[in-house]
PDB file of N, CA and C in Angstrom:
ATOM      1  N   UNK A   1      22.367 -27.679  -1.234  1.00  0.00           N
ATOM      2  CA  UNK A   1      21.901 -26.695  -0.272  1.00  0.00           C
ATOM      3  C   UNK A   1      20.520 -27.132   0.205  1.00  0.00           C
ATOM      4  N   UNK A   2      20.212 -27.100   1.271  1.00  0.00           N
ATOM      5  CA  UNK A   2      19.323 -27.332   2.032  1.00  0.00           C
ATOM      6  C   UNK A   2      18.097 -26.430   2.345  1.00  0.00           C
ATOM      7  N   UNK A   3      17.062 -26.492   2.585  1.00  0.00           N
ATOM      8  CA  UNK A   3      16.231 -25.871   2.678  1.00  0.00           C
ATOM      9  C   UNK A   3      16.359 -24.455   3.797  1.00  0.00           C
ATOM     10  N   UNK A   4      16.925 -25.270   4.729  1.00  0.00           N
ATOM     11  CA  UNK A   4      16.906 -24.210   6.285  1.00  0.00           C
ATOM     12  C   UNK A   4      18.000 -23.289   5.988  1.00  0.00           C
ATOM     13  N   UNK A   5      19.008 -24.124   5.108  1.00  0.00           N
ATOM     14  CA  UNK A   5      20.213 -22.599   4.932  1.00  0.00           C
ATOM     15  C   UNK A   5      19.877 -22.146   3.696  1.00  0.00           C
ATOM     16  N   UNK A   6      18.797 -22.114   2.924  1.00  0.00           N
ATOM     17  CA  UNK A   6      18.093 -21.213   2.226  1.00  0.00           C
ATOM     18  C   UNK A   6      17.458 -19.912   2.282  1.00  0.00           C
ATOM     19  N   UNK A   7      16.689 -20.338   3.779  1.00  0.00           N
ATOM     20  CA  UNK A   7      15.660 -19.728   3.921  1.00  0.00           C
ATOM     21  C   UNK A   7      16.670 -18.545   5.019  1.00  0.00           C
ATOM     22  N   UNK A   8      17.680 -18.934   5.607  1.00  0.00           N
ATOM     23  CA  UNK A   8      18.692 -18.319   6.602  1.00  0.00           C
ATOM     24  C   UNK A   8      19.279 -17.480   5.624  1.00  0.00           C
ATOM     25  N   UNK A   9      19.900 -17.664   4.519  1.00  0.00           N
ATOM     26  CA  UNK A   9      20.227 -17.140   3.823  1.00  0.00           C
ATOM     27  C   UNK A   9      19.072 -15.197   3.094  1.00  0.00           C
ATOM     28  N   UNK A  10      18.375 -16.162   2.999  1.00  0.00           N
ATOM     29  CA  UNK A  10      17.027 -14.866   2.444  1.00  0.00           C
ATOM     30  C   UNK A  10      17.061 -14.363   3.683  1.00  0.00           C
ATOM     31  N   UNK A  11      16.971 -14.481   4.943  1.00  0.00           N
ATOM     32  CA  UNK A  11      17.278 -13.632   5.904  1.00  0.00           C
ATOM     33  C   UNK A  11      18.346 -12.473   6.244  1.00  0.00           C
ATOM     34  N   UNK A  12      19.249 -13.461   5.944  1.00  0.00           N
ATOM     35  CA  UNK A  12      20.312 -12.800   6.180  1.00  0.00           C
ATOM     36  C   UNK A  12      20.804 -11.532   4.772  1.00  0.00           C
ATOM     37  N   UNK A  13      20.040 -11.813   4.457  1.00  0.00           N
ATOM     38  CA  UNK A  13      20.082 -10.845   2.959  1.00  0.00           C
ATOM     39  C   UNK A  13      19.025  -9.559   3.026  1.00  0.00           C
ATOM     40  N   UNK A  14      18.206  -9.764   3.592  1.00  0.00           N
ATOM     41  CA  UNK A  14      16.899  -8.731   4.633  1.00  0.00           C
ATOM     42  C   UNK A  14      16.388  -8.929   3.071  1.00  0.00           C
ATOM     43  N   UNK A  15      15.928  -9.941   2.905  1.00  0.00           N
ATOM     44  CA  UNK A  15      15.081 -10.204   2.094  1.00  0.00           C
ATOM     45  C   UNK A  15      13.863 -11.574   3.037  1.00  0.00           C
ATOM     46  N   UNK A  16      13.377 -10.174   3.277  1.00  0.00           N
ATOM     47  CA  UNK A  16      12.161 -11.031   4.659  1.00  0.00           C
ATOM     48  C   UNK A  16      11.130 -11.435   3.794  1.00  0.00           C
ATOM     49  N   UNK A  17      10.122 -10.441   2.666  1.00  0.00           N
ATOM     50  CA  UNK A  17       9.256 -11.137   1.877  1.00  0.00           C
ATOM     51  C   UNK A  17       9.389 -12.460   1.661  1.00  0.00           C
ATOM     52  N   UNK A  18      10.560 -13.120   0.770  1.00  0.00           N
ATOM     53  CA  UNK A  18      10.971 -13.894  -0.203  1.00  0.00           C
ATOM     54  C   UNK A  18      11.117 -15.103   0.452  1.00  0.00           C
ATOM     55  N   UNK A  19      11.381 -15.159   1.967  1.00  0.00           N
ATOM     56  CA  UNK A  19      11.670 -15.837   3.433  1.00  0.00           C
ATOM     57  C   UNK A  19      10.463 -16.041   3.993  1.00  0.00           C
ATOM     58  N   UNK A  20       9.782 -15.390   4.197  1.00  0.00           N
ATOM     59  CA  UNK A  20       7.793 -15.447   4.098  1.00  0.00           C
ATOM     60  C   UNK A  20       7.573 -16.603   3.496  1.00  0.00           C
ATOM     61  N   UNK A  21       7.241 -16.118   2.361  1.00  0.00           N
ATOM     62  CA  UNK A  21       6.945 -16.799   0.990  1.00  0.00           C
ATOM     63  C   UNK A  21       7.726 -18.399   0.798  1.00  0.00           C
ATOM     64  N   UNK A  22       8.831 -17.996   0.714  1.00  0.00           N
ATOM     65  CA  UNK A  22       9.250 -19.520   0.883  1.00  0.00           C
ATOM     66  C   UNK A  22       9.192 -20.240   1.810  1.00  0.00           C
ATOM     67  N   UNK A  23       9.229 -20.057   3.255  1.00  0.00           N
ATOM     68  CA  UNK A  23       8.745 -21.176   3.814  1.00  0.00           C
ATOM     69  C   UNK A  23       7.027 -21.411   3.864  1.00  0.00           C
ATOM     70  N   UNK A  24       6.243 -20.118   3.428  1.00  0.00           N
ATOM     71  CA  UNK A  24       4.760 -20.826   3.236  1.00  0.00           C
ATOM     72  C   UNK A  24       4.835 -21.593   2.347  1.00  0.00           C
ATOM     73  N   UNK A  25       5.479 -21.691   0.956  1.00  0.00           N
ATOM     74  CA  UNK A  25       5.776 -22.567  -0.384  1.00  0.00           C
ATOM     75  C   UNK A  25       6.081 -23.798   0.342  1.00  0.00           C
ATOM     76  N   UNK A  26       7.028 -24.224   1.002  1.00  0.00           N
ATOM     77  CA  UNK A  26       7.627 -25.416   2.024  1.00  0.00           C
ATOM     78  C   UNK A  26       6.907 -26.228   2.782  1.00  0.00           C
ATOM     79  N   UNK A  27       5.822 -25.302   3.233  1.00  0.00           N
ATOM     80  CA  UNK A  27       4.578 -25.970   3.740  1.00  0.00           C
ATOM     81  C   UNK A  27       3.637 -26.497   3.356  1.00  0.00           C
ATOM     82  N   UNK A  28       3.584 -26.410   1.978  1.00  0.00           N
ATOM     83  CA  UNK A  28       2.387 -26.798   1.124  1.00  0.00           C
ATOM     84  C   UNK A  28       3.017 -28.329   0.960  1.00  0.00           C
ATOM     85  N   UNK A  29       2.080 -29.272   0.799  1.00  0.00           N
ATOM     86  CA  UNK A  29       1.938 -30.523   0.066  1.00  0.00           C
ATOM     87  C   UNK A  29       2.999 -30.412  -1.517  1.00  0.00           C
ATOM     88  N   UNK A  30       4.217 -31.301  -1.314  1.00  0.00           N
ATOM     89  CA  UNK A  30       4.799 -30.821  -2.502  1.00  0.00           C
ATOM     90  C   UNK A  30       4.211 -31.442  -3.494  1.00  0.00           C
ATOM     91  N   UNK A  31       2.882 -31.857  -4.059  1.00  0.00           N
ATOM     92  CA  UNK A  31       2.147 -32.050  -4.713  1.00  0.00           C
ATOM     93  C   UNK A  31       1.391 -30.097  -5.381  1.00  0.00           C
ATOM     94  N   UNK A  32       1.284 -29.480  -4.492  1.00  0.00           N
ATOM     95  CA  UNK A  32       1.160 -28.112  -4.362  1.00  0.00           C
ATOM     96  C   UNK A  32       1.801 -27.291  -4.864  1.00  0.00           C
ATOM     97  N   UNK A  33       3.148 -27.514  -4.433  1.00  0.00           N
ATOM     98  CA  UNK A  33       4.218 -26.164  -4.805  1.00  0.00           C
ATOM     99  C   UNK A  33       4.352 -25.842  -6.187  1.00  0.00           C
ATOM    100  N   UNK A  34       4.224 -24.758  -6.695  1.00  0.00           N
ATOM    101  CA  UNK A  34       4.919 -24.554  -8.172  1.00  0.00           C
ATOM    102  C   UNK A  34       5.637 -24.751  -7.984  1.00  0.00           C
ATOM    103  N   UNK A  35       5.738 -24.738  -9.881  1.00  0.00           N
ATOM    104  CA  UNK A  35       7.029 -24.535 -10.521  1.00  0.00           C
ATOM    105  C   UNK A  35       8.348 -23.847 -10.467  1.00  0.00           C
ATOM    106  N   UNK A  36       9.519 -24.046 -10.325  1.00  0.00           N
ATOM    107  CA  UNK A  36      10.654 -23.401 -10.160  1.00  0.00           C
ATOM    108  C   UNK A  36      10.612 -22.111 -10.471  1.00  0.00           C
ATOM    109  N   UNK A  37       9.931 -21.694 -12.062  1.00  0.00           N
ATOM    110  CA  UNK A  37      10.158 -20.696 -12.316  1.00  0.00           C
ATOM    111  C   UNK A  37       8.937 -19.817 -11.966  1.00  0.00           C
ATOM    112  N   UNK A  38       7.539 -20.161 -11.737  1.00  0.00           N
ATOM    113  CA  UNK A  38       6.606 -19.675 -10.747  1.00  0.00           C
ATOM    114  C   UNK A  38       6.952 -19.194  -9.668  1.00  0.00           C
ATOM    115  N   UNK A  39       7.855 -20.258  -8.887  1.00  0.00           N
ATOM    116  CA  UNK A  39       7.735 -19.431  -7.775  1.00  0.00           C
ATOM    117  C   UNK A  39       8.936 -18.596  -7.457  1.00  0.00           C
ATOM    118  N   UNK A  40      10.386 -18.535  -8.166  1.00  0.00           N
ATOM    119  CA  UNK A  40      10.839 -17.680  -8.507  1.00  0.00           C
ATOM    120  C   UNK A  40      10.125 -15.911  -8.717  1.00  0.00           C
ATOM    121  N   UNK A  41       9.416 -16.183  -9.737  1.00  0.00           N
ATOM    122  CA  UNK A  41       8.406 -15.296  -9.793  1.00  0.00           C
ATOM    123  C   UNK A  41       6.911 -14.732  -8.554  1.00  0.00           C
ATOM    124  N   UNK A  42       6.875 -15.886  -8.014  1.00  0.00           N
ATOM    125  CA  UNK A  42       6.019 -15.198  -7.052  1.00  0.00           C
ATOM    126  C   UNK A  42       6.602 -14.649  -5.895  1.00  0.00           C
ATOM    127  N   UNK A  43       8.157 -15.374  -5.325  1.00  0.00           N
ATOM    128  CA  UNK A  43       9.604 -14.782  -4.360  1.00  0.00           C
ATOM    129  C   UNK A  43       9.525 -13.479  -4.477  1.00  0.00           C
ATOM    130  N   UNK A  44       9.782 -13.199  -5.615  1.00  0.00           N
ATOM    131  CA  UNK A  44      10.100 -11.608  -6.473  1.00  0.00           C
ATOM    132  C   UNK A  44       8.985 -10.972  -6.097  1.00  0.00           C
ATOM    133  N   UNK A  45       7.581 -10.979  -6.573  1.00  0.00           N
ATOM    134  CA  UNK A  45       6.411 -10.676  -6.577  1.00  0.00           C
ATOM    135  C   UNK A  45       6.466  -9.795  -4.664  1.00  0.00           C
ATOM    136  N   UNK A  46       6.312 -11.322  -3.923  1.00  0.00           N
ATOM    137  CA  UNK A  46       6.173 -10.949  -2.563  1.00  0.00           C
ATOM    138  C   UNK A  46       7.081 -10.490  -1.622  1.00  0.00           C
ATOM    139  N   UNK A  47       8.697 -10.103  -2.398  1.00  0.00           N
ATOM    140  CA  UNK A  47       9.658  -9.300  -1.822  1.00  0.00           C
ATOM    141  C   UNK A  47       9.248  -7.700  -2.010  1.00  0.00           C
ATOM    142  N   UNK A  48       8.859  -7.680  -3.157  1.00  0.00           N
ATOM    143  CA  UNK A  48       8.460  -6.400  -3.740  1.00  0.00           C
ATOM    144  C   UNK A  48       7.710  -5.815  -3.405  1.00  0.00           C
ATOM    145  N   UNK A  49       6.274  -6.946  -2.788  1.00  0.00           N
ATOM    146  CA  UNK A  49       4.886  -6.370  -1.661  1.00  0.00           C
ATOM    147  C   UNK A  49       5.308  -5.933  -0.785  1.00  0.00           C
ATOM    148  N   UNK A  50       6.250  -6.736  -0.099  1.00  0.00           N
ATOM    149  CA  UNK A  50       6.647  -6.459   1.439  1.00  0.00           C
ATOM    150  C   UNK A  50       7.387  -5.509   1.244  1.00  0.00           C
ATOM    151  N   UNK A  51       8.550  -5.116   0.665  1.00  0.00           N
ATOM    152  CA  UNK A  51       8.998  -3.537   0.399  1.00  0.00           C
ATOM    153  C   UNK A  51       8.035  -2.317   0.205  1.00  0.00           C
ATOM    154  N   UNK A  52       7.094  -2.622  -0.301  1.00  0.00           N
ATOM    155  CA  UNK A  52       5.829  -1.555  -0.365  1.00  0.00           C
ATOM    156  C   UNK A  52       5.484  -1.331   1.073  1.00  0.00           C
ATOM    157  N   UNK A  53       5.117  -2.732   1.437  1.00  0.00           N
ATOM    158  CA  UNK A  53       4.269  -2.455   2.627  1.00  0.00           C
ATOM    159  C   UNK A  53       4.984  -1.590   3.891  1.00  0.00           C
ATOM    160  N   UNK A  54       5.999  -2.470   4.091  1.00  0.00           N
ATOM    161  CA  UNK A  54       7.114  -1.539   4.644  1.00  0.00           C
ATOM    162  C   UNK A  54       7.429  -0.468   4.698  1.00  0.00           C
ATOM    163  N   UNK A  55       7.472   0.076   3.273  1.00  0.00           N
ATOM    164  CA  UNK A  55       8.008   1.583   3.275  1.00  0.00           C
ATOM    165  C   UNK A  55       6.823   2.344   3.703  1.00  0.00           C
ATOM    166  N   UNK A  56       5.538   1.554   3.100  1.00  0.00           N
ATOM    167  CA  UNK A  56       4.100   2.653   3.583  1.00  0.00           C
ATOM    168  C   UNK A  56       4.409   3.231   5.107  1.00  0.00           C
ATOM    169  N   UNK A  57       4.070   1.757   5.568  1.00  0.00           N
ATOM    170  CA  UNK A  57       4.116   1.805   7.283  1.00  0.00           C
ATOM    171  C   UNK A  57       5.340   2.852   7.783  1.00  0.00           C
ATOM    172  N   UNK A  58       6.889   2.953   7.676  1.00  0.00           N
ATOM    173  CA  UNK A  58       7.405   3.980   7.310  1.00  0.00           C
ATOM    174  C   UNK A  58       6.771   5.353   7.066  1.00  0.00           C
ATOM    175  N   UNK A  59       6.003   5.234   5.967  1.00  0.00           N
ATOM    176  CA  UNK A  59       5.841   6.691   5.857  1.00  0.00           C
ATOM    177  C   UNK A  59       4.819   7.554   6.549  1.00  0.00           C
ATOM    178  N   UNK A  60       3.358   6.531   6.966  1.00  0.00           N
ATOM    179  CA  UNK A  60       2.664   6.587   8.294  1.00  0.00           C
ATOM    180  C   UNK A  60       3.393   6.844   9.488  1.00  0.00           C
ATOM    181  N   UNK A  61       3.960   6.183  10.023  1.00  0.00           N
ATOM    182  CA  UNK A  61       4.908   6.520  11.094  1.00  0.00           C
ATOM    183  C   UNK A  61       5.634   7.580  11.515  1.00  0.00           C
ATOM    184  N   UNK A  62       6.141   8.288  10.177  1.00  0.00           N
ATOM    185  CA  UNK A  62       6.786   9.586  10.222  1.00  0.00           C
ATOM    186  C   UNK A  62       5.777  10.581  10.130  1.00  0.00           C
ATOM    187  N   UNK A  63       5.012  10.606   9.485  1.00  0.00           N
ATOM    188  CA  UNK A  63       3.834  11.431   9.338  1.00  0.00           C
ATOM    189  C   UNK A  63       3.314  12.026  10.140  1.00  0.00           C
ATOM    190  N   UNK A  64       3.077  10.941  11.267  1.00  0.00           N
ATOM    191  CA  UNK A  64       2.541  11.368  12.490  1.00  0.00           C
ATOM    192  C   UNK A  64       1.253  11.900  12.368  1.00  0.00           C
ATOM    193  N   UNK A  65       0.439  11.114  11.820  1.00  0.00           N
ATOM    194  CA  UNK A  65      -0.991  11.736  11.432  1.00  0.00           C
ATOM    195  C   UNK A  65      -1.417  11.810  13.274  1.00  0.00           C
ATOM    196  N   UNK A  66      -2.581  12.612  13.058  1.00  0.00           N
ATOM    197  CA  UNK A  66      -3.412  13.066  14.368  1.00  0.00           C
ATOM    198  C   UNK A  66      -4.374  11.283  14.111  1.00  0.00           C
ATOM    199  N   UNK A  67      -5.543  11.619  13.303  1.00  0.00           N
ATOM    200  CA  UNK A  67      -6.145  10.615  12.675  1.00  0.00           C
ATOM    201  C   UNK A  67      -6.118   9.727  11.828  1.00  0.00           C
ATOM    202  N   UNK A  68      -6.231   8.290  12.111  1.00  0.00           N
ATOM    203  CA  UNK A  68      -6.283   7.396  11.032  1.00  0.00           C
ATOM    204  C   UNK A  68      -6.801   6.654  10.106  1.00  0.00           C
ATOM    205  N   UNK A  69      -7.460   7.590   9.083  1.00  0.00           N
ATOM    206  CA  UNK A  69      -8.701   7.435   8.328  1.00  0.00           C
ATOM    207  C   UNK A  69      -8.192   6.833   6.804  1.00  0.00           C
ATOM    208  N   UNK A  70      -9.476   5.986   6.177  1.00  0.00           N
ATOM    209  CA  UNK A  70      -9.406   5.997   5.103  1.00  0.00           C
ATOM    210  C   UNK A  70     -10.592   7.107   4.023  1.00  0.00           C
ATOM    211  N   UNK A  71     -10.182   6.865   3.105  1.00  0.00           N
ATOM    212  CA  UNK A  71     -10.734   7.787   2.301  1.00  0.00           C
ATOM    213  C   UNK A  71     -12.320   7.574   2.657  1.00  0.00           C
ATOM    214  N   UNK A  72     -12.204   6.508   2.558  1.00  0.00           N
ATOM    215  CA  UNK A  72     -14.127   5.857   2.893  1.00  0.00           C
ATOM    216  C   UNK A  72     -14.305   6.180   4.076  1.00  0.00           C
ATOM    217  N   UNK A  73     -13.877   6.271   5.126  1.00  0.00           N
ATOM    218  CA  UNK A  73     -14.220   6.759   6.394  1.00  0.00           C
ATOM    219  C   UNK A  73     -14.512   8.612   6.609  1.00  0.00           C
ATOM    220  N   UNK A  74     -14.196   8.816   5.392  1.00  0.00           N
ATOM    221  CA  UNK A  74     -14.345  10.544   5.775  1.00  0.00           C
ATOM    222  C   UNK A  74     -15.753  10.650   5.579  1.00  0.00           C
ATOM    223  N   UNK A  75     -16.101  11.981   6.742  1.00  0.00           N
ATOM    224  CA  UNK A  75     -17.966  12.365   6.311  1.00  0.00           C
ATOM    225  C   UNK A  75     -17.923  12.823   5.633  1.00  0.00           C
ATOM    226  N   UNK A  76     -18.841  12.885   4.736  1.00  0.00           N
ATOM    227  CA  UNK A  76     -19.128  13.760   3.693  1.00  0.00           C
ATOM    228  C   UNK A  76     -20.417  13.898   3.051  1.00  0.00           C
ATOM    229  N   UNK A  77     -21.023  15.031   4.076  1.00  0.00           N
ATOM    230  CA  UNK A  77     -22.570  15.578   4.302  1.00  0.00           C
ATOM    231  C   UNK A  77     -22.551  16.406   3.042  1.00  0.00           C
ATOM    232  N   UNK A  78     -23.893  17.301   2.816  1.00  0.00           N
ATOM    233  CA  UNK A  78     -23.715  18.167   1.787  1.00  0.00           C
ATOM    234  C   UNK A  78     -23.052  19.461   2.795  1.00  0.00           C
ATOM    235  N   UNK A  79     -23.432  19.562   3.695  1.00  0.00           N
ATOM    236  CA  UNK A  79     -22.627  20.630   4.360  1.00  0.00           C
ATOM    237  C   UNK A  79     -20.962  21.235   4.706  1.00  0.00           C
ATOM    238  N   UNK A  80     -20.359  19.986   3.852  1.00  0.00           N
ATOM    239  CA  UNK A  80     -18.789  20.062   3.625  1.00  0.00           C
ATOM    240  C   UNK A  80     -18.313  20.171   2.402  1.00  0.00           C
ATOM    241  N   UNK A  81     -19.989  19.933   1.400  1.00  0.00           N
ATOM    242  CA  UNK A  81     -19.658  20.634  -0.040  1.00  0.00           C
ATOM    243  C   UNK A  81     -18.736  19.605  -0.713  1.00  0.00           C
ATOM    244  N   UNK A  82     -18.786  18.024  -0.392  1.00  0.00           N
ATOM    245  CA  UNK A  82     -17.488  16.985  -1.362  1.00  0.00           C
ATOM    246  C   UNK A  82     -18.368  15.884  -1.177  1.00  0.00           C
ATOM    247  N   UNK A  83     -18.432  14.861  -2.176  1.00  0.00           N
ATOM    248  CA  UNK A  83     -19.326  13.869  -2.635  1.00  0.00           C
ATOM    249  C   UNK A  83     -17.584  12.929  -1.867  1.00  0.00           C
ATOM    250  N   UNK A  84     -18.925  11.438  -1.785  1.00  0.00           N
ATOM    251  CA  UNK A  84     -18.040  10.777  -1.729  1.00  0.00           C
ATOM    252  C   UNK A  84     -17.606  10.253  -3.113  1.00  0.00           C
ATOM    253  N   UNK A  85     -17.604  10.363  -3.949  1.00  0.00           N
ATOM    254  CA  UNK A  85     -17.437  10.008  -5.497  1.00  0.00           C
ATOM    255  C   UNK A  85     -16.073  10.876  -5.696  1.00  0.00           C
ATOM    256  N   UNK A  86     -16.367  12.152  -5.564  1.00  0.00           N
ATOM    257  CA  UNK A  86     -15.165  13.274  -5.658  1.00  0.00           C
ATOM    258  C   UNK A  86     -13.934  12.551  -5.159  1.00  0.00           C
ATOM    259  N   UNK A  87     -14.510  12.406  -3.265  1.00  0.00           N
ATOM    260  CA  UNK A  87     -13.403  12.156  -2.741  1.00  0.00           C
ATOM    261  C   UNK A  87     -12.636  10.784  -3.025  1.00  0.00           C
ATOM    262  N   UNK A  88     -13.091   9.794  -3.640  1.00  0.00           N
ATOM    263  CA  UNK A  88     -12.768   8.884  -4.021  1.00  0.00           C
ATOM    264  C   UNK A  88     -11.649   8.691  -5.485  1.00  0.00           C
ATOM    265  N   UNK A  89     -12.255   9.894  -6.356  1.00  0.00           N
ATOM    266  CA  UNK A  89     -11.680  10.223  -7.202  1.00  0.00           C
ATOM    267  C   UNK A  89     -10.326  10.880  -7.023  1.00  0.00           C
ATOM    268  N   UNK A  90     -10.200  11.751  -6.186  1.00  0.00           N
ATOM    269  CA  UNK A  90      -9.009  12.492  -5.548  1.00  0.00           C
ATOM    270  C   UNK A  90      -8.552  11.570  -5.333  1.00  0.00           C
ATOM    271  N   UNK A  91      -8.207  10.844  -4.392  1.00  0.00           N
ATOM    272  CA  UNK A  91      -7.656   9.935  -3.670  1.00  0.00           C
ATOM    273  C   UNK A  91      -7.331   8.801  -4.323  1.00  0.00           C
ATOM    274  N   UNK A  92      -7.211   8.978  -5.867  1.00  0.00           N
ATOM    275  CA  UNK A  92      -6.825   8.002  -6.726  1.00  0.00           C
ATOM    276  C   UNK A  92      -5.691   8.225  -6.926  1.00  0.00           C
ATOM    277  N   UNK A  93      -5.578   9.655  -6.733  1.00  0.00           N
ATOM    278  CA  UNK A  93      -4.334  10.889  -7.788  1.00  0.00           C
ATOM    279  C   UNK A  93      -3.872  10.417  -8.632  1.00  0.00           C
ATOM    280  N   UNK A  94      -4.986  10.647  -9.668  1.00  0.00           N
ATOM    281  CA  UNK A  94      -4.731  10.373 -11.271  1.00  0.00           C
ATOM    282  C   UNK A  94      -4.905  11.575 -11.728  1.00  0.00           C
ATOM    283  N   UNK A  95      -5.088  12.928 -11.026  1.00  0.00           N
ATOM    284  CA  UNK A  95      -4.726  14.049 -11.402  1.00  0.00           C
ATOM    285  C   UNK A  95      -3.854  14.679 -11.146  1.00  0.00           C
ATOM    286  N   UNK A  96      -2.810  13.554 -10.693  1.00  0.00           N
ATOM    287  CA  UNK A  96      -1.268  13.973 -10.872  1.00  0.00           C
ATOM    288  C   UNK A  96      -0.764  13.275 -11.915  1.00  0.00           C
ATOM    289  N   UNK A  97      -1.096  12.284 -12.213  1.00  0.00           N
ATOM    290  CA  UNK A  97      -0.723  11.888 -13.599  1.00  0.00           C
ATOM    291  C   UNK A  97      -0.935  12.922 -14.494  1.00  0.00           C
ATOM    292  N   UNK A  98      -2.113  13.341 -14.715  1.00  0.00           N
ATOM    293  CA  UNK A  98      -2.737  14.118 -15.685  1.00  0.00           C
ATOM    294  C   UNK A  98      -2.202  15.451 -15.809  1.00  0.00           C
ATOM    295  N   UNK A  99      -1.248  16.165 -14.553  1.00  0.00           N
ATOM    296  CA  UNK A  99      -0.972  17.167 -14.555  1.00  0.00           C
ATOM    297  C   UNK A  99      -1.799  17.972 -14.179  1.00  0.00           C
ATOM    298  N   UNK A 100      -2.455  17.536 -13.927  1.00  0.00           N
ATOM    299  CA  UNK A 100      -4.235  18.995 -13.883  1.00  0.00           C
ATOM    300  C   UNK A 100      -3.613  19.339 -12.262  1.00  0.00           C
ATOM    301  N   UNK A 101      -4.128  20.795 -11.990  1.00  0.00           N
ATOM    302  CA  UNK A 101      -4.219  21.209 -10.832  1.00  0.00           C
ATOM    303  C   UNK A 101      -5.119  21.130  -9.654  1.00  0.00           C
ATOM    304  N   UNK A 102      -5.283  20.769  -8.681  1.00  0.00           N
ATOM    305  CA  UNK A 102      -6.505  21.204  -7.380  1.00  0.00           C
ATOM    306  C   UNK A 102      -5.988  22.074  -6.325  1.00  0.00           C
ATOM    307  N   UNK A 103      -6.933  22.589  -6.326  1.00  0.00           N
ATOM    308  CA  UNK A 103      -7.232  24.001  -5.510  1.00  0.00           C
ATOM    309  C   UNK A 103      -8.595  23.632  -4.529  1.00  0.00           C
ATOM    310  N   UNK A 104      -8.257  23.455  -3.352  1.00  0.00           N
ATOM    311  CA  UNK A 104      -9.026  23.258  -2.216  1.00  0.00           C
ATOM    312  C   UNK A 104      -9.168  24.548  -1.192  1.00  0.00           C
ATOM    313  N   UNK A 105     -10.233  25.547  -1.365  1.00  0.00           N
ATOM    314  CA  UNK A 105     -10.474  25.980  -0.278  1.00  0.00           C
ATOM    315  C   UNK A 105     -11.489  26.406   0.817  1.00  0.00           C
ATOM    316  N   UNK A 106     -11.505  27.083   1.809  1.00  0.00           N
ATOM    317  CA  UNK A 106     -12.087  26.928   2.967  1.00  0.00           C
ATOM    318  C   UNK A 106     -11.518  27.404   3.878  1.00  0.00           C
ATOM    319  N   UNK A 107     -12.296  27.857   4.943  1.00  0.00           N
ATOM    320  CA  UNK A 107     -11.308  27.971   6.052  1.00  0.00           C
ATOM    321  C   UNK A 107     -10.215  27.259   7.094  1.00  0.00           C
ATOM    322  N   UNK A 108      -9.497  27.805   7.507  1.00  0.00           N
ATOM    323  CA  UNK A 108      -8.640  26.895   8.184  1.00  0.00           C
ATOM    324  C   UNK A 108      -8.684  25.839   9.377  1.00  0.00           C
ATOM    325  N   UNK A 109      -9.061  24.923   9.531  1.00  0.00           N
ATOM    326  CA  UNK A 109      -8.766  24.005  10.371  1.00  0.00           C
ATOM    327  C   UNK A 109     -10.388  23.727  10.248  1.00  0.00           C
ATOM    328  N   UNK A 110     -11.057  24.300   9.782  1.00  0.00           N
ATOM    329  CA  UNK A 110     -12.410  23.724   9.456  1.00  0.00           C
ATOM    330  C   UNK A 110     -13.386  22.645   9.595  1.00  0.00           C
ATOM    331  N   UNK A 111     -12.564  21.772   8.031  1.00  0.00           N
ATOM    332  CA  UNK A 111     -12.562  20.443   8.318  1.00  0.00           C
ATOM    333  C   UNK A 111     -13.483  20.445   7.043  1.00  0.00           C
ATOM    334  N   UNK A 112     -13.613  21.140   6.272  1.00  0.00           N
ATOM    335  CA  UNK A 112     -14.321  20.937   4.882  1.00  0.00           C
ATOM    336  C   UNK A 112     -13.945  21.666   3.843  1.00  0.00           C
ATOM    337  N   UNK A 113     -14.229  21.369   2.466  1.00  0.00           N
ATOM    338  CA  UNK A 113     -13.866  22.189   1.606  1.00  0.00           C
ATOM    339  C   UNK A 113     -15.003  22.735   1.097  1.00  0.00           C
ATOM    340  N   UNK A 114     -14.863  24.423   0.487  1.00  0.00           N
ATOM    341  CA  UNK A 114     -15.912  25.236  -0.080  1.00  0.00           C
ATOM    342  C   UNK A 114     -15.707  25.234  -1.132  1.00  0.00           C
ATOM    343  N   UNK A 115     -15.103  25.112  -1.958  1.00  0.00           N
ATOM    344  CA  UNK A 115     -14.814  24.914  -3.162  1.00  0.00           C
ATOM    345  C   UNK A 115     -13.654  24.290  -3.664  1.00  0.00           C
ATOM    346  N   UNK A 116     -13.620  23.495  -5.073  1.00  0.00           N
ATOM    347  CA  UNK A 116     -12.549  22.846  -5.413  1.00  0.00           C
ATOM    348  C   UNK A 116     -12.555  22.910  -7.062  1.00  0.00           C
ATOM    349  N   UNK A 117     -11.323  23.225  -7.785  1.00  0.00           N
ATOM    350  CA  UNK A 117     -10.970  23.364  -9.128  1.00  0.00           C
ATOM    351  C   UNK A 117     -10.570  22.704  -9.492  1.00  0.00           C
ATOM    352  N   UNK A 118     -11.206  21.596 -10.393  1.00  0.00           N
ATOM    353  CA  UNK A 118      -9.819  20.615 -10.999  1.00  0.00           C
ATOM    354  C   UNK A 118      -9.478  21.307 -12.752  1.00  0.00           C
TER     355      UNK A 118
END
């Protein structure tokens, strides 16, 4: 088997990461390329990214946010009452791991929180 009906193949399988990945692997100096079972492992690795990435973009898309912010991009004066530390912390949601509850409130459409319970 040949390289090009390899890589046709990972296509045709909608395994686009792994098709990425291997022809950047192809391009390298085969002095370069790992190991069989490396890059086996890194195939896997970067099918698995690109399924992430994918589904994110997906879930942005449906969302239909108004704005497209990251956590670091939000203001956060003392007049909105949230550190950027807080918000950084939230936005980990490791207090959904934890089970713990938050309670955010304020008025509606505002644009800040007056208080918060973790």
């Amino acid at each position: 088997m040949n390289q090009q009906s390899t890589l046709e193949q990972l296509q045709e399988l909608k395994l686009s990461g792994m098709a990425k990945r291997y022809e950047a692997i192809l391009n390298q100096p085969v002095h370069q390329q790992p190991e069989p079972h490396a890059m086996i492992a890194t195939l896997a690795e970067a099918e698995a990214s690109y399924r992430i990435h994918q589904r994110t973009q997906l879930y942005v898309r449906l969302s239909k946010l108004r704005y497209h912010a990251t956590p670091e991009q939000i203001n956060c004066t003392p007049g909105r009452g949230i550190t950027k530390e807080v918000l950084i912390t939230l936005s980990d949601g490791t207090f959904i791991e934890k089970a713990e509850n938050l309670l955010i409130t304020g008025p509606t459409g505002c644009g800040y929180a007056k208080q918060m319970i973790m």
